[in-house]
Protein backbone atom coordinates (compact mmCIF):
# COMPACT_ATOMS: atom_id res chain seq x y z
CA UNK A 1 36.43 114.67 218.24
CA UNK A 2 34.19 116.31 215.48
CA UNK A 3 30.78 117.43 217.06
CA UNK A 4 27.59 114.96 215.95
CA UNK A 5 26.22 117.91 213.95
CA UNK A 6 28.29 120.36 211.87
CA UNK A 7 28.02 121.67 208.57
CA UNK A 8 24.99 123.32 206.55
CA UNK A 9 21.62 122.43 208.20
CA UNK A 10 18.51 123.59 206.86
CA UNK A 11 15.52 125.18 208.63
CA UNK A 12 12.98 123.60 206.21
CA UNK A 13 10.20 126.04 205.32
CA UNK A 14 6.62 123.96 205.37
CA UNK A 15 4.77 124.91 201.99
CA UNK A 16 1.22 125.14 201.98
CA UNK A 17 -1.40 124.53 199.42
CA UNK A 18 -4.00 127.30 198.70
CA UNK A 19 -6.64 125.85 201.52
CA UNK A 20 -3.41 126.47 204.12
CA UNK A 21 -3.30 122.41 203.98
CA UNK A 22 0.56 121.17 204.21
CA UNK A 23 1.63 120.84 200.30
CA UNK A 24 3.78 117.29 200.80
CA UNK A 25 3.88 116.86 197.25
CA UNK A 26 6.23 120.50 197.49
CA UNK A 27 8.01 118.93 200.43
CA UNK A 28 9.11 116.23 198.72
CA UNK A 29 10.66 118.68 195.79
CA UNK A 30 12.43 120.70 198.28
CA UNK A 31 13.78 118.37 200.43
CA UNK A 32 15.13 116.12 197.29
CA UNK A 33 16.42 119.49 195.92
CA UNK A 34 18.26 120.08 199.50
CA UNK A 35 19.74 116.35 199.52
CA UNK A 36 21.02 116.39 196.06
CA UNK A 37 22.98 119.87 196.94
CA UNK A 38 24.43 117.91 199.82
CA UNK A 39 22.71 119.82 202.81
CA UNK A 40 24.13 117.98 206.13
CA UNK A 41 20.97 118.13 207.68
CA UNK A 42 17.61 119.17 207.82
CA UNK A 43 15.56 120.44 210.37
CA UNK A 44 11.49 120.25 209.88
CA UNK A 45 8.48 121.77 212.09
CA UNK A 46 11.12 124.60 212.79
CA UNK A 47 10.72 128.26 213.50
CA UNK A 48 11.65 129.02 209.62
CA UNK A 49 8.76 126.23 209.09
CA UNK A 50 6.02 127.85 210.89
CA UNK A 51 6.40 125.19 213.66
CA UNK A 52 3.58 127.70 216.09
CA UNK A 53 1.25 127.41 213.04
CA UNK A 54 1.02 123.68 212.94
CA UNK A 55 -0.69 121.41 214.98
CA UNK A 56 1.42 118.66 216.83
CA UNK A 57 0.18 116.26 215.24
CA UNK A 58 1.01 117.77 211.76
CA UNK A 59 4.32 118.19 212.91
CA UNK A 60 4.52 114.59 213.45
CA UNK A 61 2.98 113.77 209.85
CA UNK A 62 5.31 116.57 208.52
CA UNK A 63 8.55 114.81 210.24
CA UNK A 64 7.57 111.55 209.17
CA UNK A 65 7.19 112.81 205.25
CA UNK A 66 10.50 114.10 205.73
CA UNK A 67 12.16 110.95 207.07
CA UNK A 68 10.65 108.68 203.76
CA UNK A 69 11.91 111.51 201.33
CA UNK A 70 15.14 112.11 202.95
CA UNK A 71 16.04 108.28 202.13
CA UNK A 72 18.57 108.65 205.43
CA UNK A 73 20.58 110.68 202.98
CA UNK A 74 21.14 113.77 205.20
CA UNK A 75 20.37 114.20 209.57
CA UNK A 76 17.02 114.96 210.52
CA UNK A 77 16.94 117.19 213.35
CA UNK A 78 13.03 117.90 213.92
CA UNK A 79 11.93 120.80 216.56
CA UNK A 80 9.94 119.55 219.60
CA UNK A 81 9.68 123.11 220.94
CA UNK A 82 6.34 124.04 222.83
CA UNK A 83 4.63 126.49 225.35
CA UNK A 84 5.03 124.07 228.15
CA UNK A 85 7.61 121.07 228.64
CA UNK A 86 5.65 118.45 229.22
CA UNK A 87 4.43 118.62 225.30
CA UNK A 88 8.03 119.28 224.21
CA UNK A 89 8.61 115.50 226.02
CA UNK A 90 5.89 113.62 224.60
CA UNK A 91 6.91 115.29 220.88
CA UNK A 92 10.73 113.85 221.82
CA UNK A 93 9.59 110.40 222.37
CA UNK A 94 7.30 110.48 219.29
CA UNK A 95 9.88 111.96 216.78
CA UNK A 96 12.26 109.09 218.78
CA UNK A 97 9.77 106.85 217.51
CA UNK A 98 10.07 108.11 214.13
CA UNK A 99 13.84 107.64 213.58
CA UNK A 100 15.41 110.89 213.55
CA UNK A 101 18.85 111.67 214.45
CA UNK A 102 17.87 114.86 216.88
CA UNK A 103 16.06 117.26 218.17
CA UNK A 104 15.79 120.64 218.52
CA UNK A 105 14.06 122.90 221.05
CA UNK A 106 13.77 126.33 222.39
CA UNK A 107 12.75 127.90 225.37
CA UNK A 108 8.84 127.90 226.11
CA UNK A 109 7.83 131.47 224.62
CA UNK A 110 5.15 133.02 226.89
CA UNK A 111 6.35 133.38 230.07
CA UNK A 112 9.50 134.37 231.30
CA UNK A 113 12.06 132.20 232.52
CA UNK A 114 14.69 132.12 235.52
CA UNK A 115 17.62 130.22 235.50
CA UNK A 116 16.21 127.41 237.84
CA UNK A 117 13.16 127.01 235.52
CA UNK A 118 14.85 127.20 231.98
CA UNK A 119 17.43 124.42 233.42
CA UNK A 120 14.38 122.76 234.56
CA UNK A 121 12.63 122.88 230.87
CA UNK A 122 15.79 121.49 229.61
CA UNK A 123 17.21 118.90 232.06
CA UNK A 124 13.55 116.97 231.71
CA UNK A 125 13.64 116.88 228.07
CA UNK A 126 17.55 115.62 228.62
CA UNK A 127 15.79 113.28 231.16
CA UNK A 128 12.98 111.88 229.28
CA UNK A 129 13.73 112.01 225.48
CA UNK A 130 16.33 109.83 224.25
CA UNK A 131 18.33 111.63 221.29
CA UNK A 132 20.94 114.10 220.74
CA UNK A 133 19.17 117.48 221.76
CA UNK A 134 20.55 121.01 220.55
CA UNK A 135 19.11 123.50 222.73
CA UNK A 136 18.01 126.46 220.42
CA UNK A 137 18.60 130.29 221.62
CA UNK A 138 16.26 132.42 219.49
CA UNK A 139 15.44 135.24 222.36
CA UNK A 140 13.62 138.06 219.96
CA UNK A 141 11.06 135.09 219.49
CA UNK A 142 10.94 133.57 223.02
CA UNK A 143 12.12 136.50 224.66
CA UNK A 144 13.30 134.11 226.95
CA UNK A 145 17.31 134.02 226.02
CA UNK A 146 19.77 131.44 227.33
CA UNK A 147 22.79 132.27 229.09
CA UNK A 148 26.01 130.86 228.22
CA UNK A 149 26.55 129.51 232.23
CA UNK A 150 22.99 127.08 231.42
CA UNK A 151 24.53 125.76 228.25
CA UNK A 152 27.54 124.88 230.51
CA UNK A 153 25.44 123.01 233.24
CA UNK A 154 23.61 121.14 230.41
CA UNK A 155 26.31 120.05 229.02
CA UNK A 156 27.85 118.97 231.68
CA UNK A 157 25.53 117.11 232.77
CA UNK A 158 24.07 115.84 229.70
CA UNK A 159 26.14 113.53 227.51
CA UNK A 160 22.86 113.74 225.05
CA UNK A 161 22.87 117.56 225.17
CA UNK A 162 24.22 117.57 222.13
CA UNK A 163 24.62 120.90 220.92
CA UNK A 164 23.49 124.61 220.97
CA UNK A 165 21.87 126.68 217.44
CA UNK A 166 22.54 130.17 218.46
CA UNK A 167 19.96 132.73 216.17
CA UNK A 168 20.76 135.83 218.13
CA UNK A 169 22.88 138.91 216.41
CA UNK A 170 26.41 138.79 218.99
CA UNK A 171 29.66 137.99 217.99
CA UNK A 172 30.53 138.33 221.53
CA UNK A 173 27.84 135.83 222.59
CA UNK A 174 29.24 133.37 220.51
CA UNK A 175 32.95 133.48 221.32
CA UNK A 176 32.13 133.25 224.98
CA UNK A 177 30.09 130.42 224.64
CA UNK A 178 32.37 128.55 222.41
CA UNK A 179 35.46 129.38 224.63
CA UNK A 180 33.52 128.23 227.64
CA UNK A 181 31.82 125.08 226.41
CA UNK A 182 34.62 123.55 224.01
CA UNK A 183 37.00 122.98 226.34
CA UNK A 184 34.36 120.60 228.29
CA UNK A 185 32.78 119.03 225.02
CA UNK A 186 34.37 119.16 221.89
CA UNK A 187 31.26 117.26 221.01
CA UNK A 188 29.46 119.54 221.42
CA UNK A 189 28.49 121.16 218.11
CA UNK A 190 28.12 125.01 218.39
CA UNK A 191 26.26 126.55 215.39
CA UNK A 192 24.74 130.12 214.27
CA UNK A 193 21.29 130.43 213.37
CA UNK A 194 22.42 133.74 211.49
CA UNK A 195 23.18 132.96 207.59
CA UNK A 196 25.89 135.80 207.64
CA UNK A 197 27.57 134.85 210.94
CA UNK A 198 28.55 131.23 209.63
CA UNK A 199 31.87 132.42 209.06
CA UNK A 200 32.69 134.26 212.58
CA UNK A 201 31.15 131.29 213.87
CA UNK A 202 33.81 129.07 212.24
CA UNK A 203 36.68 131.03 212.53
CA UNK A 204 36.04 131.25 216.61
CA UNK A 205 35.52 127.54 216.81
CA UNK A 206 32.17 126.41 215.85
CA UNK A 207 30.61 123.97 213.99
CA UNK A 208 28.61 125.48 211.17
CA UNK A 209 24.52 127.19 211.07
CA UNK A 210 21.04 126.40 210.52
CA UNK A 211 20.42 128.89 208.41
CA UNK A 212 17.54 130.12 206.68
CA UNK A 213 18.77 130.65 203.10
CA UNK A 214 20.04 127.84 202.74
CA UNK A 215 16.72 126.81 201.84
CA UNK A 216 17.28 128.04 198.32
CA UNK A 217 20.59 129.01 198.26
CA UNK A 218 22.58 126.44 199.70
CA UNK A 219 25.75 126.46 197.64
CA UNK A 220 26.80 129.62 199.02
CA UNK A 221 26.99 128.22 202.55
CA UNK A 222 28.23 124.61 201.49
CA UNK A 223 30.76 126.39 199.27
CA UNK A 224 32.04 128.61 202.24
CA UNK A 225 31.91 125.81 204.86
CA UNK A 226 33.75 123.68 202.35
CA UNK A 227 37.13 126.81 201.37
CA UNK A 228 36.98 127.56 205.45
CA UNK A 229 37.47 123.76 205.67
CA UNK A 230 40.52 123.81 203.26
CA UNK A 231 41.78 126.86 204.54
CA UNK A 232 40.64 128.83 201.59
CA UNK A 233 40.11 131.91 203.59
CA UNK A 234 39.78 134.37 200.94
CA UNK A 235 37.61 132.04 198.88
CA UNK A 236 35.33 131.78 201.57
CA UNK A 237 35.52 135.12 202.86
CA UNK A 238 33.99 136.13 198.72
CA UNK A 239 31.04 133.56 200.01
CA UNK A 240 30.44 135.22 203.00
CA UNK A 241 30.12 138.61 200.86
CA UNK A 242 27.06 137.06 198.90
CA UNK A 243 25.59 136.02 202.14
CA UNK A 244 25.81 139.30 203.94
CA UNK A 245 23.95 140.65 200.76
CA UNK A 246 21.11 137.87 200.41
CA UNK A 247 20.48 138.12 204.24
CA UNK A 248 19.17 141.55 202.94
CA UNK A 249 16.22 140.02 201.68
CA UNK A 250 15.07 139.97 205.65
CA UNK A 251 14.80 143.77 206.28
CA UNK A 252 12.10 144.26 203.61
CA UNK A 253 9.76 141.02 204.32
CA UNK A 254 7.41 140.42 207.11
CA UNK A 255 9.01 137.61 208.52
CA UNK A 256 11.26 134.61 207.55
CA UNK A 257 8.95 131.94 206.26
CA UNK A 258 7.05 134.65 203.68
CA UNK A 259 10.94 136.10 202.66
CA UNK A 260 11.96 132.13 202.25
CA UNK A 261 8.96 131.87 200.19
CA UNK A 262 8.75 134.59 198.12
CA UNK A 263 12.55 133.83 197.10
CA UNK A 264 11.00 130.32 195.73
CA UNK A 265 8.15 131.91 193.74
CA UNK A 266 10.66 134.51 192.47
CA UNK A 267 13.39 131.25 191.07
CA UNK A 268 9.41 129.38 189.70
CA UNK A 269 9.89 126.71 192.26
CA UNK A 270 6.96 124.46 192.85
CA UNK A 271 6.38 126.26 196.24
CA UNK A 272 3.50 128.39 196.58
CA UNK A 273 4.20 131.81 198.63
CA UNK A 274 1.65 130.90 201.02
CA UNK A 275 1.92 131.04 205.01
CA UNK A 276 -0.84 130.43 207.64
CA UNK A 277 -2.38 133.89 208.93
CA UNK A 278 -1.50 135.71 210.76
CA UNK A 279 1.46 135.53 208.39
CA UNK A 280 0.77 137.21 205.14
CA UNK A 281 2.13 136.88 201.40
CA UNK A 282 4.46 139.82 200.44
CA UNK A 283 2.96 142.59 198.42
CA UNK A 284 4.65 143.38 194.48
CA UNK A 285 6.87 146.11 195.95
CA UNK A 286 8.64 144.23 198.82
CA UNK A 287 8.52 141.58 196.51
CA UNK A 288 10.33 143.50 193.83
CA UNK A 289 12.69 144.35 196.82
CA UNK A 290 13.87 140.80 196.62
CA UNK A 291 13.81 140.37 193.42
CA UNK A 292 16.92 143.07 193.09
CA UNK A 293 18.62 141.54 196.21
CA UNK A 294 19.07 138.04 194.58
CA UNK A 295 20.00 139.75 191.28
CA UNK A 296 22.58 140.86 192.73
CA UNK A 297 24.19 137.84 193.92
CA UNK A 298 23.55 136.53 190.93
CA UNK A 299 20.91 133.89 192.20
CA UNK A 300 18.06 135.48 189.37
């Protein structure tokens, strides 16, 4: 049984107009542009997409922009995540409302988390919001991380637990949570958050990523999804080459959103490189950084 979501899903950025306003008339570009490539899903008010810099009900305008572009051409997979659980519930059952095909959420982020209260946080979202959930690991921003044995009690107990997005640099992590929650749910999609572990991630079993790059680059991932698919292992192994590269791009800028962004002034999208303080435009230099990076993989 293949797993509800699989394939290349897209952390949208949100693009902003000068006055920090959400630029929906650059939304709509991007997410035709990601549709037309073939994306097989997209995943708005996300971490990539400045989700903490948005009010909720933004979030729920920005979701809803989304939905009328998207045509129900591609999945989307919106992020509910917030500071406290009750909020994360009441953004379910709005985006529910909205006709999405998911959600996504993470840990609260402030204070830490024991096992008894991040199953808590999860099973009343499980409880209370009726869609397929993927329960998002991202511990360097939460600093709340998920072990693999809560994933296994979720979805275990949780036919609408529907999957797990895994943004956290183990290999090791990974196998042990695909070797211990496949063989309950082979429904259960598994997929990296990390553009250049989407092949490890397939070859141990997953499902595909919600990567980052794909935001401009999504070829490269749909092209090495596709040659794993048809056993094309040296094929995709060249695509995972050009990702390892163009993940690069993240050790010179600031954060993800402004290196997303930067990439799209750099091709002349219609984007603007703008993200809400405290998030800052990249300077000429670190911007000349990336400039070489996608140069050479052949993307400028």
């Amino acid at each position: 049984m293949q797993a509800k979501f699989y394939g290349v899903i897209v952390p949208m950025i949100t693009p902003f107009n000068d006055d920090y306003s959400v630029d929906f008339n650059a939304i709509e570009w991007l997410v035709n542009m990601l549709v037309s490539k073939g994306v097989h899903g997209i995943f708005p008010y996300s971490t990539t997409g400045e989700f903490v810099h948005l009010k909720p009900e933004e979030g729920v305008k920005l979701v809803e922009k989304v939905l009328e572009f998207a045509r129900g051409k591609t999945k989307i997979i919106p992020g509910i995540s917030a500071n406290t659980t009750l909020i994360s519930i009441e953004l379910g059952q709005r985006m529910c409302d909205l006709g999405v095909d998911g959600v996504i959420v993470t840990p609260p982020y402030f204070f830490k988390l024991n096992d008894a209260t991040m199953y808590e946080h999860f099973s009343m979202i499980a409880e209370k919001v009726d869609l397929p959930i993927i329960v998002y690991n991202i511990p360097a921003a939460t600093g709340n991380p998920i072990p693999v044995h809560i994933y296994e009690k979720l979805a275990s107990e949780y036919n609408n637990i529907a999957g797990a997005k895994i943004t956290y640099d183990s290999t090791a992590y990974m196998r042990n949570l695909i070797t211990t929650i496949k063989p309950l749910r082979k429904d259960f999609a598994i997929l990296t958050g990390l553009d250049d572990h989407l092949l490890n991630t397939l070859i141990l079993g997953g499902d595909g990523g919600i990567m980052a790059c794909a935001n401009f680059a999504p070829e490269i991932h749909l092209n090495l999804y596709k040659a794993f698919n048809e056993g094309k292992i040296s094929e995709a192994i060249e695509w995972h080459k050009k990702l390892a590269q163009l993940t690069q791009i993240y050790n010179f800028a600031t954060s993800f959103p402004s290196a997303i962004k930067t990439v799209f002034k750099l091709l002349k999208a219609p984007i603007k490189p703008i993200s809400r303080p405290p998030l800052l435009q990249e300077p000429p230099e670190i911007e000349m950084k990336i400039r070489e990076i996608l140069q050479k993989v052949g993307i400028l």
